[in-house]
Protein backbone atom coordinates (compact mmCIF):
# COMPACT_ATOMS: atom_id res chain seq x y z
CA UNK A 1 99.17 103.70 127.79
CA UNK A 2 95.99 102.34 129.70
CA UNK A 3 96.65 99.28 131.96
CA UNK A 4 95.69 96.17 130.80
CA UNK A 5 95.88 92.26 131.88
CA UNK A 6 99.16 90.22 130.67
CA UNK A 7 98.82 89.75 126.79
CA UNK A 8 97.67 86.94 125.37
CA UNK A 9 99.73 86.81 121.69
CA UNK A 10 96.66 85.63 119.54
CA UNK A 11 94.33 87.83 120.94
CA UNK A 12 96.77 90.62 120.12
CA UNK A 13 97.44 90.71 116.62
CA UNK A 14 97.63 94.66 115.90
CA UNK A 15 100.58 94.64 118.53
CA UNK A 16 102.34 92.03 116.85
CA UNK A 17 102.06 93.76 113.42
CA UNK A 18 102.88 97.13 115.45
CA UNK A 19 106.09 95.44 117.02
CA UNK A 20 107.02 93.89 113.31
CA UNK A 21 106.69 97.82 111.80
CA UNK A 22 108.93 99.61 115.13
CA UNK A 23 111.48 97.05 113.94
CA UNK A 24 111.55 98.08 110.42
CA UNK A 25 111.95 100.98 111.46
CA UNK A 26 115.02 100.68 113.56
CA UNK A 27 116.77 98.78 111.12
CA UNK A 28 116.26 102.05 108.84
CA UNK A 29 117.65 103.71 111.48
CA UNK A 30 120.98 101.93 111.29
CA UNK A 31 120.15 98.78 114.19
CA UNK A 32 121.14 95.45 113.37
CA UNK A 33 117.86 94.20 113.79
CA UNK A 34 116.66 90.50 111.93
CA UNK A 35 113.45 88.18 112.44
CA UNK A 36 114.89 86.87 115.49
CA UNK A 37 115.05 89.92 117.67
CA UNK A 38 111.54 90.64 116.68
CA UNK A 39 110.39 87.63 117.81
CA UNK A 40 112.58 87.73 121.41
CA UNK A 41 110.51 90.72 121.42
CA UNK A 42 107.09 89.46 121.30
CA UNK A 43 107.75 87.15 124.07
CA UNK A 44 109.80 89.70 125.82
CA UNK A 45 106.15 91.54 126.18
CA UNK A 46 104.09 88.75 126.49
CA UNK A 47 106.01 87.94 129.41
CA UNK A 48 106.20 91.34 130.78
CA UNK A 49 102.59 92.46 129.93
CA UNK A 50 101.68 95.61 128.78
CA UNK A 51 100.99 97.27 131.94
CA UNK A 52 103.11 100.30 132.75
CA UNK A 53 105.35 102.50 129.33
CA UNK A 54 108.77 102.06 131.40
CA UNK A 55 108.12 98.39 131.53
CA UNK A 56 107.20 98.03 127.85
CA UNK A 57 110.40 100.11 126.77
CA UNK A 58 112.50 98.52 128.63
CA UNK A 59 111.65 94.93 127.47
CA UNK A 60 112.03 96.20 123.88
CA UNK A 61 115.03 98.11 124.60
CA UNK A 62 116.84 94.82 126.01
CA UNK A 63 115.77 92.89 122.73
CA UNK A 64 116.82 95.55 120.34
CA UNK A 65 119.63 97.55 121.76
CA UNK A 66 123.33 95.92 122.09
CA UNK A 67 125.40 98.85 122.22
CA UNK A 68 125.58 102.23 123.84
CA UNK A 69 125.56 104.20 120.85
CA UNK A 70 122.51 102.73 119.73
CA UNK A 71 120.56 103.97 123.21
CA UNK A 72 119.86 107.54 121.49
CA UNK A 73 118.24 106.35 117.76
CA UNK A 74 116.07 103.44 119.71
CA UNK A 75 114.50 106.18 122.07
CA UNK A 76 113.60 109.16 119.00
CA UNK A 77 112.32 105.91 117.07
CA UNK A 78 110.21 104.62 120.23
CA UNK A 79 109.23 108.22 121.14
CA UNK A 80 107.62 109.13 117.42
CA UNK A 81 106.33 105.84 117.03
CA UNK A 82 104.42 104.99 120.30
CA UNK A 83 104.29 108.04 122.64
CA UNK A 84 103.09 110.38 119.90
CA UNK A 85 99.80 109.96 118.24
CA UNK A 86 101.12 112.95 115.40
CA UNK A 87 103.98 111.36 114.64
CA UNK A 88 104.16 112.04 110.96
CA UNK A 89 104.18 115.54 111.95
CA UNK A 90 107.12 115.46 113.77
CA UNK A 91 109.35 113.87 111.40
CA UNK A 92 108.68 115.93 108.34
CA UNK A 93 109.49 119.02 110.87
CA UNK A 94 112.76 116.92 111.50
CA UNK A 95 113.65 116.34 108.00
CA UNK A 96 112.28 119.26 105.74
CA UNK A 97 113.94 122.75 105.92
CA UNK A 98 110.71 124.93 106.30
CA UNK A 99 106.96 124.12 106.83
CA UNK A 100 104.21 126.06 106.60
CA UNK A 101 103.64 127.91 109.55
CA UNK A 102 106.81 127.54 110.88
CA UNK A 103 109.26 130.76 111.48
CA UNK A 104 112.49 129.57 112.53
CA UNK A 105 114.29 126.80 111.06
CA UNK A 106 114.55 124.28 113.42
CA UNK A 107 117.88 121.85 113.24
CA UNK A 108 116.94 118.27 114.06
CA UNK A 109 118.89 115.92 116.42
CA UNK A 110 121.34 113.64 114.43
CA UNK A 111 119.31 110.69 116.42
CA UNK A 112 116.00 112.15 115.79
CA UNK A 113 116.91 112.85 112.10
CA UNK A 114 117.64 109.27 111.18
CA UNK A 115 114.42 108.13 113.10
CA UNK A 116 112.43 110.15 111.28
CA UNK A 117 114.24 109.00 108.02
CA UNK A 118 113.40 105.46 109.22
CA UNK A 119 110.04 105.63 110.04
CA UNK A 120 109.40 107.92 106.45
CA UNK A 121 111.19 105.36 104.60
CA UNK A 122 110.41 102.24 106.32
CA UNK A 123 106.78 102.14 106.73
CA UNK A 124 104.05 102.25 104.23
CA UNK A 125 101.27 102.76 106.11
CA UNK A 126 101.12 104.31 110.01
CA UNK A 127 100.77 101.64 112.28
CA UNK A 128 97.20 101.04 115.13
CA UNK A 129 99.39 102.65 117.69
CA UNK A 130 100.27 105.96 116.00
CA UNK A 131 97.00 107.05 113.88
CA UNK A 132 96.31 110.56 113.57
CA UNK A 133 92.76 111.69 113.78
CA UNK A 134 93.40 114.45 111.03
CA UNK A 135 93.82 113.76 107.81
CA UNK A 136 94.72 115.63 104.92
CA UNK A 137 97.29 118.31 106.52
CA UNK A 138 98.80 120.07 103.82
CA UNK A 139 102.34 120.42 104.04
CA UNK A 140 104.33 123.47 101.76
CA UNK A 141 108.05 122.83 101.19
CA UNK A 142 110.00 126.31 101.13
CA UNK A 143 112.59 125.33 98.66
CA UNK A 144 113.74 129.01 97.81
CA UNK A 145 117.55 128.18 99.44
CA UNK A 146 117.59 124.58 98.38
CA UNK A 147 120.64 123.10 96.77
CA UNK A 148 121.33 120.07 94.58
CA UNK A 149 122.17 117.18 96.78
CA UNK A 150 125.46 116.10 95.83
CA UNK A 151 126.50 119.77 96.85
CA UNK A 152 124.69 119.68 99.94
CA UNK A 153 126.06 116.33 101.03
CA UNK A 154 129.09 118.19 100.55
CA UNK A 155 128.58 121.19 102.99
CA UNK A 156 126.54 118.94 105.48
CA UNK A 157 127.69 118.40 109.11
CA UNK A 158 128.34 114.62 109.67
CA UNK A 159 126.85 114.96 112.98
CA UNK A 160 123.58 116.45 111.12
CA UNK A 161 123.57 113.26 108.55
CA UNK A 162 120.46 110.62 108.12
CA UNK A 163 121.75 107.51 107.90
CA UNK A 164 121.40 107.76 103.82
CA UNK A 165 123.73 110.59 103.88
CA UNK A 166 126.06 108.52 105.46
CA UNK A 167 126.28 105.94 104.00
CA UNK A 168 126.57 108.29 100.73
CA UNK A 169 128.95 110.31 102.50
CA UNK A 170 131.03 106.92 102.94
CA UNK A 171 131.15 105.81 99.06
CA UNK A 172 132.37 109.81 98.45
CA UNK A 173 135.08 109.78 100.75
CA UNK A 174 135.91 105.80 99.44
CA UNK A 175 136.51 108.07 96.20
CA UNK A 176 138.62 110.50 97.83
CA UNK A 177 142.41 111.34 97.10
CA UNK A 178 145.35 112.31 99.39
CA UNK A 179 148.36 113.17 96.76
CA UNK A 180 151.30 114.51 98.43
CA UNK A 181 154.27 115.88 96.87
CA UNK A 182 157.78 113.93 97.31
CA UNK A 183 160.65 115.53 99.01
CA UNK A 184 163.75 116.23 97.86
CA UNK A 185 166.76 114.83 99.69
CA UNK A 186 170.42 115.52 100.22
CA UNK A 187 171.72 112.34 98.67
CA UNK A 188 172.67 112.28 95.00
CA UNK A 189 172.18 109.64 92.67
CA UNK A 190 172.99 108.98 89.00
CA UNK A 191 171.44 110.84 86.16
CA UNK A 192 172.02 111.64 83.13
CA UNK A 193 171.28 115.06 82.94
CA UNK A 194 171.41 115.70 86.19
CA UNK A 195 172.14 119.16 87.42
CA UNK A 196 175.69 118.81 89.05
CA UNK A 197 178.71 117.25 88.89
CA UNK A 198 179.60 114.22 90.23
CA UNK A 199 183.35 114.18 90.93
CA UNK A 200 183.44 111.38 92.66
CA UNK A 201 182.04 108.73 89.58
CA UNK A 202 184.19 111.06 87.38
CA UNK A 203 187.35 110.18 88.71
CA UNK A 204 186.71 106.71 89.12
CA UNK A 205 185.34 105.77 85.46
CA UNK A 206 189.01 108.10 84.15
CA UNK A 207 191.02 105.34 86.62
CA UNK A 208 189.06 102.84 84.49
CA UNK A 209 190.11 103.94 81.53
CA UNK A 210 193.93 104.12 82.31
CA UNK A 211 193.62 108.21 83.74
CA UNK A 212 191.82 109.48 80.23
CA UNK A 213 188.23 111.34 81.43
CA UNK A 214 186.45 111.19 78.78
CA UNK A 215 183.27 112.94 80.09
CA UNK A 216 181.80 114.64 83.50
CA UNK A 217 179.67 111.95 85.58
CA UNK A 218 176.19 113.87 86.39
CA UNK A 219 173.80 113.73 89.50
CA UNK A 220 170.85 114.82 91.33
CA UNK A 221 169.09 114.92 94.73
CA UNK A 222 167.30 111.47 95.08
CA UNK A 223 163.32 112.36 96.28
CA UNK A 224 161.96 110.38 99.03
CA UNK A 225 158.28 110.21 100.13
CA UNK A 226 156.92 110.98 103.31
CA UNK A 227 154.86 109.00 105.64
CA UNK A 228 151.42 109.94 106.83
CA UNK A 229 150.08 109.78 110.45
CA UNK A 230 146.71 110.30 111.61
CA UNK A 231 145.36 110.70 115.34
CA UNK A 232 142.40 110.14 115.78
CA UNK A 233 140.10 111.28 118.35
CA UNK A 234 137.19 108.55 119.14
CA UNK A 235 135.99 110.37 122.89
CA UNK A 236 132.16 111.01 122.72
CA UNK A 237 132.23 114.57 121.45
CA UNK A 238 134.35 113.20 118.39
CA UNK A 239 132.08 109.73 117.97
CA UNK A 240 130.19 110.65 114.88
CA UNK A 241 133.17 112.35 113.33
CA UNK A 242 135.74 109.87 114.06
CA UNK A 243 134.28 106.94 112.39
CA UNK A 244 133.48 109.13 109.19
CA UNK A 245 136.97 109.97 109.00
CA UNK A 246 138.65 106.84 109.70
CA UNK A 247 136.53 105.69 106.57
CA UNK A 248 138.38 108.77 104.55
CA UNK A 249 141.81 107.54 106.48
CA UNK A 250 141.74 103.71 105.07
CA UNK A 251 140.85 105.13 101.86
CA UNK A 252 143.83 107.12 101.75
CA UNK A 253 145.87 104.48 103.25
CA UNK A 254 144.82 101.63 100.30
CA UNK A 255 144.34 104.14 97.13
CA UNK A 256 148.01 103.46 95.09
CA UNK A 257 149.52 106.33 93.32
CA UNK A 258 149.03 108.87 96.06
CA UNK A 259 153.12 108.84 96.78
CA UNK A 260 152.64 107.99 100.98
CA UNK A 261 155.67 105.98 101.87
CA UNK A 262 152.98 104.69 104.18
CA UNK A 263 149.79 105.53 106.16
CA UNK A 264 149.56 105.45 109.85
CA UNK A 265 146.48 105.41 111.88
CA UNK A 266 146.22 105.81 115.58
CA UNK A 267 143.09 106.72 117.99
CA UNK A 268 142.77 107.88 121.39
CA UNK A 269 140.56 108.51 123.84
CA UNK A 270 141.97 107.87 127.48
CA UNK A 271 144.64 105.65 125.90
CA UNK A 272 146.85 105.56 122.52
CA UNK A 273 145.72 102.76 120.36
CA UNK A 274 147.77 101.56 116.70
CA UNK A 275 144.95 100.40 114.07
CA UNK A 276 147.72 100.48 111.26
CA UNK A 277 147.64 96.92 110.59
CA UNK A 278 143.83 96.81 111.10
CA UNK A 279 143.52 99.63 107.79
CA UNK A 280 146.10 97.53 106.02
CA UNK A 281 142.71 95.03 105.52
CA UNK A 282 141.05 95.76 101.44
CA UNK A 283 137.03 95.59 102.84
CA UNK A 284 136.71 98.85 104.50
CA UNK A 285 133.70 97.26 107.22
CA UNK A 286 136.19 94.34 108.14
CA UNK A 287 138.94 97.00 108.88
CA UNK A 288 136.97 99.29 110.78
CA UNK A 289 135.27 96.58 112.97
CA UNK A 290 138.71 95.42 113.47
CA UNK A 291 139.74 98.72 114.43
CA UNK A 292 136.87 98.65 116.89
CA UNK A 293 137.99 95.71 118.53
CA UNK A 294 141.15 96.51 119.33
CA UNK A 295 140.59 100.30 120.57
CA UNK A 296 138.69 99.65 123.86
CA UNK A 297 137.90 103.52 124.61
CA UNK A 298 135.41 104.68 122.17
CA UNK A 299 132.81 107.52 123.29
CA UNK A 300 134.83 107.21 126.76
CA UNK A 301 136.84 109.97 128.17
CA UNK A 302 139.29 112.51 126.50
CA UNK A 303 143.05 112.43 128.06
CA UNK A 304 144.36 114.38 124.95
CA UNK A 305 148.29 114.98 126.85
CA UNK A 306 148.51 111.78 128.37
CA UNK A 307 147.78 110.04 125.10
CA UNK A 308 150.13 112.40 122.55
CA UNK A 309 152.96 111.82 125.26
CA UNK A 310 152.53 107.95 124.69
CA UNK A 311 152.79 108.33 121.29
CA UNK A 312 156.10 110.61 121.10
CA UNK A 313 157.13 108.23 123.93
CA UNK A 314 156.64 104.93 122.44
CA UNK A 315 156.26 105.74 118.29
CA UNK A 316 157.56 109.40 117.43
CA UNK A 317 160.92 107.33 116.42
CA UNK A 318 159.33 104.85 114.22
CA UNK A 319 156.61 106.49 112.22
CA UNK A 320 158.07 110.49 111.93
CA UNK A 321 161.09 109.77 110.12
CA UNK A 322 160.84 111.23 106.39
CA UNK A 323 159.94 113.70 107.06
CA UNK A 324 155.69 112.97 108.29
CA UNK A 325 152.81 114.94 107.79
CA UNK A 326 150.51 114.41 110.54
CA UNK A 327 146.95 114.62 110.65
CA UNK A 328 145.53 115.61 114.32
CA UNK A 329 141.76 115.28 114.23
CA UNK A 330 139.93 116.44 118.07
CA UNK A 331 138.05 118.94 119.21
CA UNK A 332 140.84 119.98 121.72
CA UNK A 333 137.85 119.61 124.56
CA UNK A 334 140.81 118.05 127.25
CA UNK A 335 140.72 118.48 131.09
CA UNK A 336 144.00 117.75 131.64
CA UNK A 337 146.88 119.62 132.59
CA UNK A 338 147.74 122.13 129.92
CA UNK A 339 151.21 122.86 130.28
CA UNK A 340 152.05 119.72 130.02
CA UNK A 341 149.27 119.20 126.77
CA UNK A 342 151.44 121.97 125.24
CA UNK A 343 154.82 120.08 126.15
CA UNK A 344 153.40 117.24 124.57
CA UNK A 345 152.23 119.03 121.55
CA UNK A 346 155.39 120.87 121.29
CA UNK A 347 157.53 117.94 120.80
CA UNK A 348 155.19 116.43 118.25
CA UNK A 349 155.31 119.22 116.39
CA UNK A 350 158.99 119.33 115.96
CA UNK A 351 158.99 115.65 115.02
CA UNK A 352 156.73 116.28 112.02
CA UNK A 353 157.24 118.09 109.22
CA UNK A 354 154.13 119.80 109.11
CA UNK A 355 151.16 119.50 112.16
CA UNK A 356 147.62 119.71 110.47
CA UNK A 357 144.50 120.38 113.28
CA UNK A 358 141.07 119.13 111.94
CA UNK A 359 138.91 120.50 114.46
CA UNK A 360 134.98 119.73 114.01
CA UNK A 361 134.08 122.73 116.51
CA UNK A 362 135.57 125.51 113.73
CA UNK A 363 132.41 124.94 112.11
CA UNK A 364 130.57 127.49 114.23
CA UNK A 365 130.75 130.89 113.07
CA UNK A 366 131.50 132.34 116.43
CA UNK A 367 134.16 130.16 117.29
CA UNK A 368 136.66 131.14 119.67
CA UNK A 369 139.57 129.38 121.58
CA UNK A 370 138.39 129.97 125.33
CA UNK A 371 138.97 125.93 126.21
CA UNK A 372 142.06 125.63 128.16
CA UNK A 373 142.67 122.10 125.74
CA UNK A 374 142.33 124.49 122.51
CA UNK A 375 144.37 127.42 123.93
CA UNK A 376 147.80 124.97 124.81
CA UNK A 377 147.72 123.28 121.61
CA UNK A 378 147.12 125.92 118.74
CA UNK A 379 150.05 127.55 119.56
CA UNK A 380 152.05 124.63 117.71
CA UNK A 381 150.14 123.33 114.87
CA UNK A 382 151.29 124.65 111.42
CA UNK A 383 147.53 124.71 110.33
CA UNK A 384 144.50 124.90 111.99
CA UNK A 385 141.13 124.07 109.72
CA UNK A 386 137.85 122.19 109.96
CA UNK A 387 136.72 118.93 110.04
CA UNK A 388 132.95 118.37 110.03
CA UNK A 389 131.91 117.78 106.29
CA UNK A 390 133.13 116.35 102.77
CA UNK A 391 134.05 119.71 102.09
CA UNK A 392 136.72 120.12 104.50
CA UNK A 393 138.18 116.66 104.08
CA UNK A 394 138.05 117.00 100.20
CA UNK A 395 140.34 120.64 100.80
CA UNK A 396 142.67 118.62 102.70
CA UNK A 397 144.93 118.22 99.45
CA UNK A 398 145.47 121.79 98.55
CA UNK A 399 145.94 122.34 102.51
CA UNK A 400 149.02 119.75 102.82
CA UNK A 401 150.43 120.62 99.01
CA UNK A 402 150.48 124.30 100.28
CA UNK A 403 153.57 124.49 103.18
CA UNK A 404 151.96 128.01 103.76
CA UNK A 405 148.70 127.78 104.41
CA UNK A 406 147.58 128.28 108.26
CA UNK A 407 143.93 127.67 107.77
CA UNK A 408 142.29 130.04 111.08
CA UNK A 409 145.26 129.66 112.77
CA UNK A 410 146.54 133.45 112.55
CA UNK A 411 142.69 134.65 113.18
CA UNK A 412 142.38 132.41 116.24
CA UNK A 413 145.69 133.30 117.70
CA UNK A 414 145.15 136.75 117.63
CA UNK A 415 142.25 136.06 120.35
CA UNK A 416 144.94 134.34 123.00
């Protein structure tokens, strides 16, 4: 960007209009942005002149960004829109699976994906800032190993989703069931035709009737159904996943007929947080920002032992009776002590009646467990499977209906 004197506003209409189109386009991308910011931002670089490209991004980075996870989309959108004259270019290579001239497919950046989304989507024509000298560049779409999109929604990685996917991705997994079978247990209670005996009524509807038994009293095992309890990993490797999932979890934890005593949902990061109450909530955006609120650690550090032995420390007793099925959902990516990760995981295992792993990192062919985290926990999880896509969550029901499915867990353990 050429130096120039401090702007004058009126005598700078094209950056005004330029400024209104950027953001557009990062409220595409997913930022909360209204009329208000934009016009903070006006003055922002009125005031700060248009002198030097660190200055300038700065000033609009302090009027649009208000969050850290928002740091990554602002600088793909600010990158394509002002720093390169081709931007066009650049996002169809982000969004479209082959272009001519291209050999290798090249995966975008979740970040740069949803710019480029945004910047597509938002804006109908390029703005003064970002005009390409060439026109006319033909474009060829090799659409030989496309797939419908419902069914590619389906397969896709959440951390490879536009912002449109997600929020598709969302209303899918709002859709989503969780049935679980009841369990049988060891008290008896009246039936009919049940399939014993019951001596006990027998005897005491004959004393009733003066000594005469007139028939055989029958029972059978009363069924009881099990709670379900989800950890949730929200560290920074797990961000993207994690708040996906939770969407899935207060689905599951408000959809009636799915035969959950109850749902319970807990995160983690460097400390054990309880968000039950918070998923209790019927709006799904009022839970989850509640959820926020309360767990202070998201995309912090990962303390994977020191938050499990919280949890069998302070809540094993009163959320693993009845025999829970827990949901562990991390990458396993810990630094911690391991032996006393695997203590931890040990003891949680034997608390639940089955210990599910949703790890996001099995979705690399060539995974292997060679993390120290990984390596002290598989040992005691009853199944170890996937977690990155509709797909895996949507397999989730066959997995906990099925006592004897292991997912990779035998493969993976064969490479301790």
């Amino acid at each position: 960007m050429p130096d120039t004197p401090p702007l004058s506003l009126p005598d700078h209409p094209k950056l005004v209009l330029n400024l209104t189109h950027f953001a557009r386009a990062l409220r595409k991308a997913g930022l909360p942005i209204g009329p208000g910011r934009v016009l903070d931002a006006v003055e922002a670089v009125a005031a700060a002149g248009f002198t030097s490209r660190e200055d300038f991004y700065w000033s609009l980075h302090a009027c649009f960004v208000t969050k850290p996870e928002q740091r990554t989309v602002f600088a793909q959108v600010f990158r394509l829109f002002w720093r390169d004259p081709r931007y066009l270019e650049h996002m169809m290579a982000a969004m479209l699976p082959a272009i001519r001239g291209v050999q290798e497919e090249r995966a975008a950046k979740p970040a740069e994906k949803r710019a480029a989304e945004a910047l597509l989507d938002g804006m109908q024509d390029p703005p003064e800032a970002a005009e390409s000298e060439e026109d006319g560049t033909e474009i060829e779409v090799d659409s030989t190993l496309t797939m419908s999109a419902e069914e590619r929604l389906r397969t896709l990685d959440f951390e490879q989703m536009s912002t449109a996917e997600i929020a598709a991705a969302k209303r899918i997994l709002a859709q989503l069931t969780l049935p679980v079978q009841p369990i049988q247990s060891r008290r008896l209670m009246a039936a009919k035709h049940g399939h014993r005996a019951d001596w006990r009524r027998t005897l005491r509807n004959a004393m009733r009737r003066g000594g005469d038994l007139q028939e055989i009293a029958r029972a059978k095992r009363r069924i009881r159904w099990p709670n379900l309890v989800v950890l949730c990993d929200i560290s920074g490797s797990m961000s993207q996943y994690s708040r996906i999932i939770l969407h899935f979890l207060h689905a599951a934890a408000n959809a009636k007929g799915q035969g959950w005593a109850k749902v319970h949902g807990f995160t983690f990061g460097t400390r054990l947080t309880n968000i039950t109450r918070h998923l209790a909530q019927r709006d799904v955006d009022a839970a989850l920002a509640a959820a926020g609120a309360e767990a202070q650690d998201w995309e912090g550090g990962t303390r994977i032992g020191d938050c499990l032995h919280a949890f069998n420390r302070d809540w094993s007793r009163r959320v693993m009776g009845q025999g829970a099925v827990v949901l562990l959902i991390t990458d396993g990516l810990d630094r911690g002590n391991p032996e006393a990760l695997a203590k931890e995981m040990q003891r949680l295992q034997l608390s639940a009646r089955r210990l599910i792993w949703l790890n996001p990192l099995l979705r690399w062919d060539g995974f292997a467990p060679k993390a120290q985290g990984i390596r002290a926990m598989l040992p005691y999880t009853d199944s170890f499977r996937a977690g990155h896509s509709i797909a895996s969550l949507q397999d989730l029901a066959q997995v906990i209906s099925s006592p004897s499915d292991a997912g990779e867990k035998a493969r993976l353990m064969a490479l301790l």
